[in-house]
C-alpha atoms as a PDB file:
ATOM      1  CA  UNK A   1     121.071 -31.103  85.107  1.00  0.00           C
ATOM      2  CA  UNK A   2     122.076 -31.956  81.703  1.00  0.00           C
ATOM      3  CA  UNK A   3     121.248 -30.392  78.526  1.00  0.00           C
ATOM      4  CA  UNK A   4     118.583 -27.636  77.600  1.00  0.00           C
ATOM      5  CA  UNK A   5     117.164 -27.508  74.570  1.00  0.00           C
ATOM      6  CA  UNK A   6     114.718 -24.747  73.531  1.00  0.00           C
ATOM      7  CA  UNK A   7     111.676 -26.056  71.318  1.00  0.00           C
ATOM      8  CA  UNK A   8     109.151 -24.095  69.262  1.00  0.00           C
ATOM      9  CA  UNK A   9     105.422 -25.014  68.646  1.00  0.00           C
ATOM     10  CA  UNK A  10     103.800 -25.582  65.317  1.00  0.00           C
ATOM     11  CA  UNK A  11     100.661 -23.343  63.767  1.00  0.00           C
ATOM     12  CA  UNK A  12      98.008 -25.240  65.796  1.00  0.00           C
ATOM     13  CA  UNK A  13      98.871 -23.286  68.895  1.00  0.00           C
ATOM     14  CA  UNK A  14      97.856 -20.183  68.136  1.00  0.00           C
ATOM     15  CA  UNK A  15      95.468 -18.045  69.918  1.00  0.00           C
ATOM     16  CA  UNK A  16      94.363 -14.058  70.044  1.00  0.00           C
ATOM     17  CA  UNK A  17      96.002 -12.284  72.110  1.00  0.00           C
ATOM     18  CA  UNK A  18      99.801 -14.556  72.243  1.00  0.00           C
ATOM     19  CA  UNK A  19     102.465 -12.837  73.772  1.00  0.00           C
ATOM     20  CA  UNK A  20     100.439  -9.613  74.573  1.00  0.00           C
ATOM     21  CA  UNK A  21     102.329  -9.123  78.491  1.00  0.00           C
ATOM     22  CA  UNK A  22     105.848 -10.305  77.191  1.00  0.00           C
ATOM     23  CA  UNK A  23     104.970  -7.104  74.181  1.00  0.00           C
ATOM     24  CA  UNK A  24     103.967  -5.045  77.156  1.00  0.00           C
ATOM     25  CA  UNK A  25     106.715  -5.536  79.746  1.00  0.00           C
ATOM     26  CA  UNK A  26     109.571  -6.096  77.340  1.00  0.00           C
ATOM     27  CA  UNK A  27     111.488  -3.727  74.840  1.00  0.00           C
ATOM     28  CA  UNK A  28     112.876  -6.688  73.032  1.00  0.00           C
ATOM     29  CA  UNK A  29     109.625  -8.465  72.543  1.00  0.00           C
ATOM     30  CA  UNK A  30     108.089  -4.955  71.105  1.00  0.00           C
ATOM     31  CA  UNK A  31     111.168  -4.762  69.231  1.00  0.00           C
ATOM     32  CA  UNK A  32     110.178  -8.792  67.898  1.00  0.00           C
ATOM     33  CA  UNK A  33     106.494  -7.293  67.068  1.00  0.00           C
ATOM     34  CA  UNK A  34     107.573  -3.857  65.041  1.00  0.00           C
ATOM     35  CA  UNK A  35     110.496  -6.221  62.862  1.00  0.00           C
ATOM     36  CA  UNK A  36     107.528  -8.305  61.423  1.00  0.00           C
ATOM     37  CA  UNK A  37     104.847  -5.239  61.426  1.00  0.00           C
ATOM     38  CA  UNK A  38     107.863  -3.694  58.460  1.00  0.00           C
ATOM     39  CA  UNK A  39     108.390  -6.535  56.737  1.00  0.00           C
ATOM     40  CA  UNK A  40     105.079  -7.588  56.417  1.00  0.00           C
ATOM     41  CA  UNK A  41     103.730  -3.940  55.889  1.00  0.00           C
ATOM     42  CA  UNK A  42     100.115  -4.909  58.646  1.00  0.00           C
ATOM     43  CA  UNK A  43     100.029  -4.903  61.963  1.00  0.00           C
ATOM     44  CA  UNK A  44     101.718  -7.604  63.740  1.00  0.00           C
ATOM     45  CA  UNK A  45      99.950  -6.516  67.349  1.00  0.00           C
ATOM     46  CA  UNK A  46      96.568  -6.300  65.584  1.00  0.00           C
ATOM     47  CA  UNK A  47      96.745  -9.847  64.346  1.00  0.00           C
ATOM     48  CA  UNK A  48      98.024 -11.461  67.270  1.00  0.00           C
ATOM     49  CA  UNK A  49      96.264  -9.022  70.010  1.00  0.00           C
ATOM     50  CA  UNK A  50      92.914  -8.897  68.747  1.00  0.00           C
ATOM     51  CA  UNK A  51      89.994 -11.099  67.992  1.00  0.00           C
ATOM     52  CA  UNK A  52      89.803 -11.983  64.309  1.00  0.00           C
ATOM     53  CA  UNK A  53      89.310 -14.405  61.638  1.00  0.00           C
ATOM     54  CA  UNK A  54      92.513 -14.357  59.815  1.00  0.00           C
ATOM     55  CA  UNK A  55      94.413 -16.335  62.550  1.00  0.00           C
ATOM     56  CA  UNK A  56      92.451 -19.189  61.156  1.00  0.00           C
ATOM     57  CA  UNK A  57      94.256 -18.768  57.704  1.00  0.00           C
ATOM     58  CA  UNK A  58      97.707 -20.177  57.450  1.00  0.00           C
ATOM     59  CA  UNK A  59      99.162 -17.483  55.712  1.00  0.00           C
ATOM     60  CA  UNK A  60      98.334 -15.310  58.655  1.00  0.00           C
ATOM     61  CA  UNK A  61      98.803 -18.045  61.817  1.00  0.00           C
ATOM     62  CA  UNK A  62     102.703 -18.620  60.444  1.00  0.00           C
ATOM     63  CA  UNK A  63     104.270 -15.550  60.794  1.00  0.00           C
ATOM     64  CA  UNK A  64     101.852 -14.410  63.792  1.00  0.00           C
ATOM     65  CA  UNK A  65     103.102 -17.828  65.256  1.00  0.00           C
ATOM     66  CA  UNK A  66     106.901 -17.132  64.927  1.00  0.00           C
ATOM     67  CA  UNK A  67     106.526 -13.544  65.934  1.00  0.00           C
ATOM     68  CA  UNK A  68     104.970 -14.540  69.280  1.00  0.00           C
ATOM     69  CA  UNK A  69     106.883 -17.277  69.853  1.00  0.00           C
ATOM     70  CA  UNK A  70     110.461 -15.382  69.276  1.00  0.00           C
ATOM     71  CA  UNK A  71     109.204 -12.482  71.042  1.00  0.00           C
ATOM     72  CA  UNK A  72     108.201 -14.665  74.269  1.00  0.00           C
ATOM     73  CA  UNK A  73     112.477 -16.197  73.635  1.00  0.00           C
ATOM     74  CA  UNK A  74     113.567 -12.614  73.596  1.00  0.00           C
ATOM     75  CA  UNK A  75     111.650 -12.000  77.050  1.00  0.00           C
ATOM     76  CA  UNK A  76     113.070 -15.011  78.530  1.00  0.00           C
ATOM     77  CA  UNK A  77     116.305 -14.035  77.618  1.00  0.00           C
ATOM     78  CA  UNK A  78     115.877 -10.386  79.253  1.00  0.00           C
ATOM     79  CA  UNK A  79     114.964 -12.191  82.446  1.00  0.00           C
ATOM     80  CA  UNK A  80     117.324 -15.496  82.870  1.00  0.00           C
ATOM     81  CA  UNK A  81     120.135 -13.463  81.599  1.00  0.00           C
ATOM     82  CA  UNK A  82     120.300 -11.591  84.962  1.00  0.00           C
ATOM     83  CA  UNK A  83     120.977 -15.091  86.745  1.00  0.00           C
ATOM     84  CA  UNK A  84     123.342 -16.688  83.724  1.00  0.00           C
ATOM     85  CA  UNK A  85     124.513 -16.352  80.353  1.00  0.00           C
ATOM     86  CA  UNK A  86     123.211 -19.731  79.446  1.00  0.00           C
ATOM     87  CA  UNK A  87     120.050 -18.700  78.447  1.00  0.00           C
ATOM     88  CA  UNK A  88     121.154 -16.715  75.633  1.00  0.00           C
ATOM     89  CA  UNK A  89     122.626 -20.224  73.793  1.00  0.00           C
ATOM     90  CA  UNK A  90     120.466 -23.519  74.903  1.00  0.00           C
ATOM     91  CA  UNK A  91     122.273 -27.085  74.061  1.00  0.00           C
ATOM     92  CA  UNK A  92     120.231 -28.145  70.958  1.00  0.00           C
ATOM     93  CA  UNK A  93     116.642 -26.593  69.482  1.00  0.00           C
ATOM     94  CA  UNK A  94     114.098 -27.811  67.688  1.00  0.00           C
ATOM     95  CA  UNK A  95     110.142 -27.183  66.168  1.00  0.00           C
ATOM     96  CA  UNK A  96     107.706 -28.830  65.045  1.00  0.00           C
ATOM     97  CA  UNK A  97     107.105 -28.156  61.371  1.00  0.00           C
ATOM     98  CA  UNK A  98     106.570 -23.552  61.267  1.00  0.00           C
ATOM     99  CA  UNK A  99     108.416 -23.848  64.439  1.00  0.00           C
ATOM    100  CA  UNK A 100     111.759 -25.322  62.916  1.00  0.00           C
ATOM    101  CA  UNK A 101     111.727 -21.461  61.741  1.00  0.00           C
ATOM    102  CA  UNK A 102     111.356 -20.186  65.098  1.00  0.00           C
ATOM    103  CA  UNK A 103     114.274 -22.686  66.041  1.00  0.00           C
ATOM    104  CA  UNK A 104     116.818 -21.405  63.060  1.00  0.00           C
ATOM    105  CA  UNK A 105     116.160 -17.620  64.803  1.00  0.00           C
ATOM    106  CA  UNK A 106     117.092 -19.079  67.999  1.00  0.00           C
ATOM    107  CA  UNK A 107     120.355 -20.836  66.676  1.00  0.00           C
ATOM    108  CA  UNK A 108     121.312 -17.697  64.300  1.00  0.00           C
ATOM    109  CA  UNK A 109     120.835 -19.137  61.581  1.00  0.00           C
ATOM    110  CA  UNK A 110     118.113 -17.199  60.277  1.00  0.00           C
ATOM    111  CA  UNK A 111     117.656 -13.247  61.304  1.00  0.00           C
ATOM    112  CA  UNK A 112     114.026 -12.541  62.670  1.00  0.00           C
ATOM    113  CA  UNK A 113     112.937 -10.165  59.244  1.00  0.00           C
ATOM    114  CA  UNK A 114     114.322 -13.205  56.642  1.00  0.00           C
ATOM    115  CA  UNK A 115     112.657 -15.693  58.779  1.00  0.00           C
ATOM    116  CA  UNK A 116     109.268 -13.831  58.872  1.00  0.00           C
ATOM    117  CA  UNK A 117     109.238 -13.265  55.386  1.00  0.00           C
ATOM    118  CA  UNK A 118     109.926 -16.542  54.476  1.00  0.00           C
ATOM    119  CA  UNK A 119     106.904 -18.235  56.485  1.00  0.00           C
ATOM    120  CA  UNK A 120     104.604 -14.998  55.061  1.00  0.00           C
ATOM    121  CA  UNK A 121     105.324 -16.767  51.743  1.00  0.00           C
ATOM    122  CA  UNK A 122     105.486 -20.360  52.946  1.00  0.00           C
ATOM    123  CA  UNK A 123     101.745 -19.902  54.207  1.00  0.00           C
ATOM    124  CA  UNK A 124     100.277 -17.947  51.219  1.00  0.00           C
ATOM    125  CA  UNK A 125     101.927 -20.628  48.936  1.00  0.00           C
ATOM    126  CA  UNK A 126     100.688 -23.827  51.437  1.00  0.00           C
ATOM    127  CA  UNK A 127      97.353 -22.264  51.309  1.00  0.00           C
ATOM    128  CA  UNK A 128      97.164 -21.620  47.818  1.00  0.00           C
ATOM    129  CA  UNK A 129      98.322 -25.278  46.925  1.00  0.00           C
ATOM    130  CA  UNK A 130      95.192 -27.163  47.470  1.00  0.00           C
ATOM    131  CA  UNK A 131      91.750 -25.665  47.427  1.00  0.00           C
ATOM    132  CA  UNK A 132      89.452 -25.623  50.463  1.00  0.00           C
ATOM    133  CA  UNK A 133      87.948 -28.639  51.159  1.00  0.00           C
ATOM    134  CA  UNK A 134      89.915 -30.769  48.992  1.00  0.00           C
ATOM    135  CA  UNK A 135      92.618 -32.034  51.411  1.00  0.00           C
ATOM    136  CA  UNK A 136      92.387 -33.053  55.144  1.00  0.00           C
ATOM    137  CA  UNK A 137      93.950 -34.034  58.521  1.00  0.00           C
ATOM    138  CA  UNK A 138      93.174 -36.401  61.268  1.00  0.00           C
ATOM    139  CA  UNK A 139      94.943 -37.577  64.054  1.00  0.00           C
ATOM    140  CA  UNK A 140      95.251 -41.213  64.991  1.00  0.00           C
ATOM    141  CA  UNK A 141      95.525 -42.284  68.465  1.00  0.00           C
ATOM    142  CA  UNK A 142      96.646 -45.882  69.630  1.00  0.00           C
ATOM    143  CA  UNK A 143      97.791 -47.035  66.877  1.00  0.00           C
ATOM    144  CA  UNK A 144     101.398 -47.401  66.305  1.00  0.00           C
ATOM    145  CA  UNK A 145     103.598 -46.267  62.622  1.00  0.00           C
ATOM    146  CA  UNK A 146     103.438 -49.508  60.775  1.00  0.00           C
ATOM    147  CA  UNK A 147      99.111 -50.072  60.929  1.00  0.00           C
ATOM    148  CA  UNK A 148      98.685 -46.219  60.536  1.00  0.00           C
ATOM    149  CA  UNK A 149     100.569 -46.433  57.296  1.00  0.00           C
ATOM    150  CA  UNK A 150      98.957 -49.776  56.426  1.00  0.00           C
ATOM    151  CA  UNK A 151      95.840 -48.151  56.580  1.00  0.00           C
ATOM    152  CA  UNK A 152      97.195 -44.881  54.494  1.00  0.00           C
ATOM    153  CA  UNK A 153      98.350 -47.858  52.179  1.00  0.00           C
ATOM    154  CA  UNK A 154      94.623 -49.732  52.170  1.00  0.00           C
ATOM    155  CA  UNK A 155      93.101 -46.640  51.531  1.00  0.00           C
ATOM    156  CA  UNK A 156      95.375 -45.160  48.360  1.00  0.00           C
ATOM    157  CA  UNK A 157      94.599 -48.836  47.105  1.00  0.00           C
ATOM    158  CA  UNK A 158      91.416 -48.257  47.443  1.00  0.00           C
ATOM    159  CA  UNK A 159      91.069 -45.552  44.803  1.00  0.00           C
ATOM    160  CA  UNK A 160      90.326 -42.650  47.761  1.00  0.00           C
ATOM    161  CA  UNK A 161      93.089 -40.752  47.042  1.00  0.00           C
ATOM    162  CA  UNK A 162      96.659 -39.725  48.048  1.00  0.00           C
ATOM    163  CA  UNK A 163      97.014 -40.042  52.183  1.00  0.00           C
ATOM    164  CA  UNK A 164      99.868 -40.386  54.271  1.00  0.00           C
ATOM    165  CA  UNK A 165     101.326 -39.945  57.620  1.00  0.00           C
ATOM    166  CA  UNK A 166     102.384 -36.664  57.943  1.00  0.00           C
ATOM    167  CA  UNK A 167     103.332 -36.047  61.702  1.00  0.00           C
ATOM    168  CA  UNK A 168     105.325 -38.465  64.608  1.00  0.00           C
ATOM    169  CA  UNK A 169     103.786 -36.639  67.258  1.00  0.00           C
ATOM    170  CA  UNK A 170     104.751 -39.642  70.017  1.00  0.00           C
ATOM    171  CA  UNK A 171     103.855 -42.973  70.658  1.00  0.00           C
ATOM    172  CA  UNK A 172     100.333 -43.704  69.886  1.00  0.00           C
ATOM    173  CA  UNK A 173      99.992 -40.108  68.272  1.00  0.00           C
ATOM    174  CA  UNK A 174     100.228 -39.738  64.638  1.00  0.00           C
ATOM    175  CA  UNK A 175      98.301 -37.571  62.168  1.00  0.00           C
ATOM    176  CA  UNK A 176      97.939 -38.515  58.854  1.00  0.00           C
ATOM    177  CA  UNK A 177      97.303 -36.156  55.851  1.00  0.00           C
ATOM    178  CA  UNK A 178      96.157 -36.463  52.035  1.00  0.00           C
ATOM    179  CA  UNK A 179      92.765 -36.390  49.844  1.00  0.00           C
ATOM    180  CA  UNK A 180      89.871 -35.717  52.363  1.00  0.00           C
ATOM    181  CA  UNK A 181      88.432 -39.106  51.335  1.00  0.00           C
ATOM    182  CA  UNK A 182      91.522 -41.117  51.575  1.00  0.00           C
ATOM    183  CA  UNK A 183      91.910 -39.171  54.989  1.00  0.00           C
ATOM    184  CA  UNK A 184      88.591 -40.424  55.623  1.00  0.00           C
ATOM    185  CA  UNK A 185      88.815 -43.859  54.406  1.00  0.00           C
ATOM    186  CA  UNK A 186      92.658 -44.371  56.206  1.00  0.00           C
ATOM    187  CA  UNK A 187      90.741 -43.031  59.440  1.00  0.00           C
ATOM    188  CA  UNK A 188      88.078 -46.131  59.201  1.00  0.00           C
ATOM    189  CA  UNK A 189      91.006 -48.602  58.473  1.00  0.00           C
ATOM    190  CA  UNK A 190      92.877 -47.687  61.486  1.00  0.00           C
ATOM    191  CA  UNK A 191      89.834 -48.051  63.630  1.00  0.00           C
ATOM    192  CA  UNK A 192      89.404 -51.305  62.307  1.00  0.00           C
ATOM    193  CA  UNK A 193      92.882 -52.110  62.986  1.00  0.00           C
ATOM    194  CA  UNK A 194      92.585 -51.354  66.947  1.00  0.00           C
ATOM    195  CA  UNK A 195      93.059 -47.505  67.066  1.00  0.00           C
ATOM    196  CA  UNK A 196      91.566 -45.700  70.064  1.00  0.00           C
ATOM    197  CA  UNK A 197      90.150 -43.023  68.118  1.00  0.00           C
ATOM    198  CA  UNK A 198      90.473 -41.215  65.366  1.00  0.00           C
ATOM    199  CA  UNK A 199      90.131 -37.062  65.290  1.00  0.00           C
ATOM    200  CA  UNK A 200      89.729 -34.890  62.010  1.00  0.00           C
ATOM    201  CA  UNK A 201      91.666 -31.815  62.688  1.00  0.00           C
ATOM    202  CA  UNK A 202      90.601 -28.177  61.735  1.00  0.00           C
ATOM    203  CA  UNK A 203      93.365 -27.110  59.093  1.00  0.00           C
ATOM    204  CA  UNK A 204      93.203 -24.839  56.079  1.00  0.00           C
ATOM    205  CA  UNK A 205      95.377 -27.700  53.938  1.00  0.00           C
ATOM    206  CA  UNK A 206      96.966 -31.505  53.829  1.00  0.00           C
ATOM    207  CA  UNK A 207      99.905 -30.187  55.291  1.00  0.00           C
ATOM    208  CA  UNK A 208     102.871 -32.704  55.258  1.00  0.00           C
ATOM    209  CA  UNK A 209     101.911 -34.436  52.098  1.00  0.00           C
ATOM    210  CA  UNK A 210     102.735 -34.683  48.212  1.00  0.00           C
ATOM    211  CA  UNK A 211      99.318 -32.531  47.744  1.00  0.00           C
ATOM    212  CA  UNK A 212     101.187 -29.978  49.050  1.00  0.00           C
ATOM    213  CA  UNK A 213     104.079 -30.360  45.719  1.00  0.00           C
ATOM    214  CA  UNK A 214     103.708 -26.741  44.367  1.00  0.00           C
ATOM    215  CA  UNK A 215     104.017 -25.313  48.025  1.00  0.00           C
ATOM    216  CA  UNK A 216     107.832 -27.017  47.857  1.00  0.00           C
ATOM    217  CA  UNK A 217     108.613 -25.720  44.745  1.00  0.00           C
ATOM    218  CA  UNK A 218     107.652 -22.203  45.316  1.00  0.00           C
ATOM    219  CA  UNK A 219     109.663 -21.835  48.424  1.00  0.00           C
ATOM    220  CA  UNK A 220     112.480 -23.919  47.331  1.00  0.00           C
ATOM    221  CA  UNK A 221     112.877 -20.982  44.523  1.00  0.00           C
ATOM    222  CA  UNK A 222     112.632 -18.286  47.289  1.00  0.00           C
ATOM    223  CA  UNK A 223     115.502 -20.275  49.817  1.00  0.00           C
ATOM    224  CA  UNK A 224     117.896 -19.736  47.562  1.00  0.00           C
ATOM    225  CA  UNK A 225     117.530 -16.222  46.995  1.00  0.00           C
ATOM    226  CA  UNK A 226     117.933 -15.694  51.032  1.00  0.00           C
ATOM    227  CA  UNK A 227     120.779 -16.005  53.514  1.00  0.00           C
ATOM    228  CA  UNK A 228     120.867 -18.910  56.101  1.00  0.00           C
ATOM    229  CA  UNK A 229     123.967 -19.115  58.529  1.00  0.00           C
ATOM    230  CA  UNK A 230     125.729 -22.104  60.076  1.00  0.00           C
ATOM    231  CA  UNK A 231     123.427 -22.841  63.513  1.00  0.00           C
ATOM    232  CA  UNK A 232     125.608 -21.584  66.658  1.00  0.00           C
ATOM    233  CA  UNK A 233     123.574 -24.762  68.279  1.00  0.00           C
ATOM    234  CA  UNK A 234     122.491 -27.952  67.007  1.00  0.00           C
ATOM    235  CA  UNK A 235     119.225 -27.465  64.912  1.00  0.00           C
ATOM    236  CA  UNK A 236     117.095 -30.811  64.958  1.00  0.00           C
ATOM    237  CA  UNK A 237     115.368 -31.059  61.536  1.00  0.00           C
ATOM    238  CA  UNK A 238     112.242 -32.401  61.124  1.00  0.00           C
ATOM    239  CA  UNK A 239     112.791 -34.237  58.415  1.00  0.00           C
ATOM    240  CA  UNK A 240     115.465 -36.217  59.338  1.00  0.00           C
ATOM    241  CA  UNK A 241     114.765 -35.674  63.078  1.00  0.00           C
ATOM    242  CA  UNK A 242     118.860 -34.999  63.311  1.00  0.00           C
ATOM    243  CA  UNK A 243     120.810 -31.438  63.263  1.00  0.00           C
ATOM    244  CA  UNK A 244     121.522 -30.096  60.111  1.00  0.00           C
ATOM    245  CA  UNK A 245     124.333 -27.584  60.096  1.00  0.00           C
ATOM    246  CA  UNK A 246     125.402 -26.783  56.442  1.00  0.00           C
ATOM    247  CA  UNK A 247     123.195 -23.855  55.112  1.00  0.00           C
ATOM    248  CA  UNK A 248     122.994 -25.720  51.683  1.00  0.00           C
ATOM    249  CA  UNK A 249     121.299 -28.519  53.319  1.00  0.00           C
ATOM    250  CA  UNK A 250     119.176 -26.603  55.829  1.00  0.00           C
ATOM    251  CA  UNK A 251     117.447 -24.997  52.640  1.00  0.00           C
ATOM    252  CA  UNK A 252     117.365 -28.667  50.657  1.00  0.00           C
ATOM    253  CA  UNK A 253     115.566 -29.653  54.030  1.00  0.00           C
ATOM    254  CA  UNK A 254     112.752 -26.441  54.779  1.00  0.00           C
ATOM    255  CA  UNK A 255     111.551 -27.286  50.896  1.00  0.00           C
ATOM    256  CA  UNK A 256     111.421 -30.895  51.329  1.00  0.00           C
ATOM    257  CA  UNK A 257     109.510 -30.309  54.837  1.00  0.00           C
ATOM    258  CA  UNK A 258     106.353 -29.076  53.671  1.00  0.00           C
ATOM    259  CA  UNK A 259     105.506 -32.684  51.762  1.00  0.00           C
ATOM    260  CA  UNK A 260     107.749 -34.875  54.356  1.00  0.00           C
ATOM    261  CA  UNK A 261     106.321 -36.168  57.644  1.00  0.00           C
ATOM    262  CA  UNK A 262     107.260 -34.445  60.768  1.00  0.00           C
ATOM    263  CA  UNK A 263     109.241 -37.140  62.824  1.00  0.00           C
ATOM    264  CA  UNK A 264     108.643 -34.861  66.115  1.00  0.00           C
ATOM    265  CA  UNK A 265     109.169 -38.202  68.120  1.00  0.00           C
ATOM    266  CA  UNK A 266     112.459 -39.505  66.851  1.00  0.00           C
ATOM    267  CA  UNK A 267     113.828 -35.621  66.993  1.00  0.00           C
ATOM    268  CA  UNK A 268     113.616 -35.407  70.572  1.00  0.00           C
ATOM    269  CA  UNK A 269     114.245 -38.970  70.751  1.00  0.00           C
ATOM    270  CA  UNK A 270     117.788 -38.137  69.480  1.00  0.00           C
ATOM    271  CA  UNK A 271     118.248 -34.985  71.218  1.00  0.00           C
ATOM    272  CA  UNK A 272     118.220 -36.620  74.508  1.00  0.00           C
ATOM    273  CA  UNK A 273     120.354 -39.597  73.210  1.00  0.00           C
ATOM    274  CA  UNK A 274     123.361 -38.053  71.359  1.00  0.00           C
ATOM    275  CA  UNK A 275     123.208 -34.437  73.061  1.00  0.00           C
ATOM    276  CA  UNK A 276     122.099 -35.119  76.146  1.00  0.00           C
ATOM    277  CA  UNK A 277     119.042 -33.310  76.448  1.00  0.00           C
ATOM    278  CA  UNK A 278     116.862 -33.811  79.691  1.00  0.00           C
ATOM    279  CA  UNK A 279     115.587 -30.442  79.823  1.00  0.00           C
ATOM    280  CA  UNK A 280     112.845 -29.042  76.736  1.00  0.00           C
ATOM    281  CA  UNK A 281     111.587 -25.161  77.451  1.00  0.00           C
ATOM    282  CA  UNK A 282     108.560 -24.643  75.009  1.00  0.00           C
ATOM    283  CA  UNK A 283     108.305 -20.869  73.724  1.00  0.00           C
ATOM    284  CA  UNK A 284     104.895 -20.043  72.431  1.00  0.00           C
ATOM    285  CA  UNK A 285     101.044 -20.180  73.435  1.00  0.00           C
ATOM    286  CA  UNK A 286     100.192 -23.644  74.410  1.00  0.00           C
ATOM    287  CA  UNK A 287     101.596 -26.358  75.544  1.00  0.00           C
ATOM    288  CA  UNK A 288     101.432 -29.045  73.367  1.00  0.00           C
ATOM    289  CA  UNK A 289     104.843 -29.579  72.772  1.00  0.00           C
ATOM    290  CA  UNK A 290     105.538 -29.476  76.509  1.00  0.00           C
ATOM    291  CA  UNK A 291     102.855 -32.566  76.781  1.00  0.00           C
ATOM    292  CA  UNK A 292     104.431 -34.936  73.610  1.00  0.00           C
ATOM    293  CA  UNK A 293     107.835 -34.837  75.163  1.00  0.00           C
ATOM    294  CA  UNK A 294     106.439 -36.053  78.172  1.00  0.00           C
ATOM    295  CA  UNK A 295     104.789 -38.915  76.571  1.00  0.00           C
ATOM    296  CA  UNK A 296     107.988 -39.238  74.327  1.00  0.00           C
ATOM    297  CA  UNK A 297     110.818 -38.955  77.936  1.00  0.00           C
ATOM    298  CA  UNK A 298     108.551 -39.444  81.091  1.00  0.00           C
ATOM    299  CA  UNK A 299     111.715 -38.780  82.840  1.00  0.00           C
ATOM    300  CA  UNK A 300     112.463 -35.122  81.106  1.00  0.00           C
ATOM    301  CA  UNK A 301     112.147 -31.967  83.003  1.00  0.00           C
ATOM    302  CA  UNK A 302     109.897 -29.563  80.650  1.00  0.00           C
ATOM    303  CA  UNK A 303     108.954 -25.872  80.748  1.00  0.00           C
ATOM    304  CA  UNK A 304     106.357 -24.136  78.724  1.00  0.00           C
ATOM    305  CA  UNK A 305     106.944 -19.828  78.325  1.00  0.00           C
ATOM    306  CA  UNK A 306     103.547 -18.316  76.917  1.00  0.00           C
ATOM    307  CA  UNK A 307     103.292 -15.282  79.625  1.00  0.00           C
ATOM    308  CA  UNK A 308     104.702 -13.936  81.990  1.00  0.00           C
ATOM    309  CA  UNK A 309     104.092 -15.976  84.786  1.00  0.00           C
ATOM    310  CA  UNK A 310     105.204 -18.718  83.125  1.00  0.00           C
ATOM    311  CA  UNK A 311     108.443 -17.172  82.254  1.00  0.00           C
ATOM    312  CA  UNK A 312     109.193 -16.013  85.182  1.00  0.00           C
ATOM    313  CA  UNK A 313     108.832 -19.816  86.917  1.00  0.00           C
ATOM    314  CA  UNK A 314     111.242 -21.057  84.282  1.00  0.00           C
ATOM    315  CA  UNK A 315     113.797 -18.255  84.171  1.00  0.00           C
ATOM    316  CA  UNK A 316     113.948 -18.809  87.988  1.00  0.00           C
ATOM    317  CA  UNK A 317     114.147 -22.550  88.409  1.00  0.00           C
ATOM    318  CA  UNK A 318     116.358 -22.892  85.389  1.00  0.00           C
ATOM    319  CA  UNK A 319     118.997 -20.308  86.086  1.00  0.00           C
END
């Protein structure tokens, strides 16, 4: 086997009741769940545990998100530790967009209270940016990078609005972001340029695009105030889609993130090519992640830990 690198899911995945056996069984993931119930001054188990609407609201999904995700990491590590070390440190990590937070945890870069306040803020201030309605996403499918931004291109010169690509998910995969018309209007293009389909995603904001301008600023002022580490492991940025390991440039690149496109593809593109990753465990509910870097390296060996079953089949075929 070569290298393992541990990856982290975006806000999509969520879903009531994430993590609820890994809180259960494990001491560590309770421990996960009470860190963000203080900082946050709510119930962390309520939110995530039990049927409600405010998982639908970014500023709730983001730190409900990397709370569930780091507390299914901390019960993976209880249980692979017993068979080896290794699963304490992975080769490289990575996450797509909120996840890159779950990924700095993982690497010590950030500690778990700093990294849940920060994404509190980061959703209150990405939900506050643009008003309901106003912005949109939709995924493209079939279609590869140059026509999907030649028809975010056709459609700005149109007049519709501001709309971009916003997220590499893999090949034939990319979600675009901007003005709900321009969204709109790119979406027609593409399917006039040979796209497969085209699917408007439900999402509080146009996440991933210059709409989202105040957002940046807001958390750029609050990155500075807070303490980020040198990664023990390689940290695959999404903007870039290679590791960042100075903590100046770690913060220059979580402010630019929430108006760049996530380049998810080339990210674990690279991680397999200059750290020789073949083998991506996904912490958190879903398994979207697990299913892009199959599309992205048919050949890769993937995992996905959201229960304990799941855990448990990794743990013991990994280690």
């Amino acid at each position: 086997m070569g290298g393992v690198a541990f990856i982290f899911p975006g806000q999509g995945a969520q879903r009531s009741g994430m993590a609820r056996d890994a809180y259960e069984r494990f001491p560590a993931a309770r421990r996960v769940f009470e860190v963000a119930s203080d900082v946050l001054g709510y119930s962390m188990q309520e939110l995530c545990f039990e049927p409600n609407d405010r998982l639908d609201l970014t500023a709730y999904t983001q730190p409900a998100l990397l709370t569930a995700s780091i507390a299914l990491l901390e019960a993976f590590r209880c249980v692979a530790s017993v068979a080896s070390p290794r699963a304490h440190r992975p080769d490289a990590t990575a996450g797509l967009s909120l996840g890159e937070y779950s990924a700095l945890v993982c690497a010590g870069s950030l500690d778990l209270a700093t990294a849940v306040d920060i994404v509190a803020l980061r959703g209150r201030l990405m939900q506050d940016a643009c008003p309901p309605g106003v912005g949109a996403m939709s995924t493209v499918l079939g279609l590869g990078a140059e026509a999907v931004a030649a028809a975010c291109a056709a459609a700005e010169a149109d007049g519709a609005g501001v709309v971009v690509p916003a997220n590499y998910n893999c090949p034939g995969q990319i979600v675009i972001s901007g003005d709900a018309r321009a969204v709109e209007r790119a979406s027609a293009i593409a399917m006039e340029l040979g796209a497969r389909r085209v699917i408007p995603l439900r999402v509080s904001g146009p996440f991933h695009s210059p709409l989202l301008a105040s957002a940046r600023e807001g958390l750029t002022e609050k990155l500075v105030s807070v303490e980020i580490s040198a990664p023990t492991v390689p940290v695959f940025s999404n903007v870039t889609a290679e590791p960042a390991s100075d903590p100046r440039e770690i913060r220059s690149l979580l402010g630019d993130q929430v108006c760049s496109p996530v380049r998810w593809e080339q990210s674990i593109t690279n991680m397999a090519s200059t750290a020789g990753i073949d083998t991506f465990v996904e912490f958190g509910p879903g398994r979207t992640l697990q299913g892009l870097v199959k599309r992205i390296l048919p050949s890769a060996t993937t995992y996905c830990v959201e229960d304990i079953a799941s855990l448990e089949e990794a743990a013991n075929t990994l280690f």
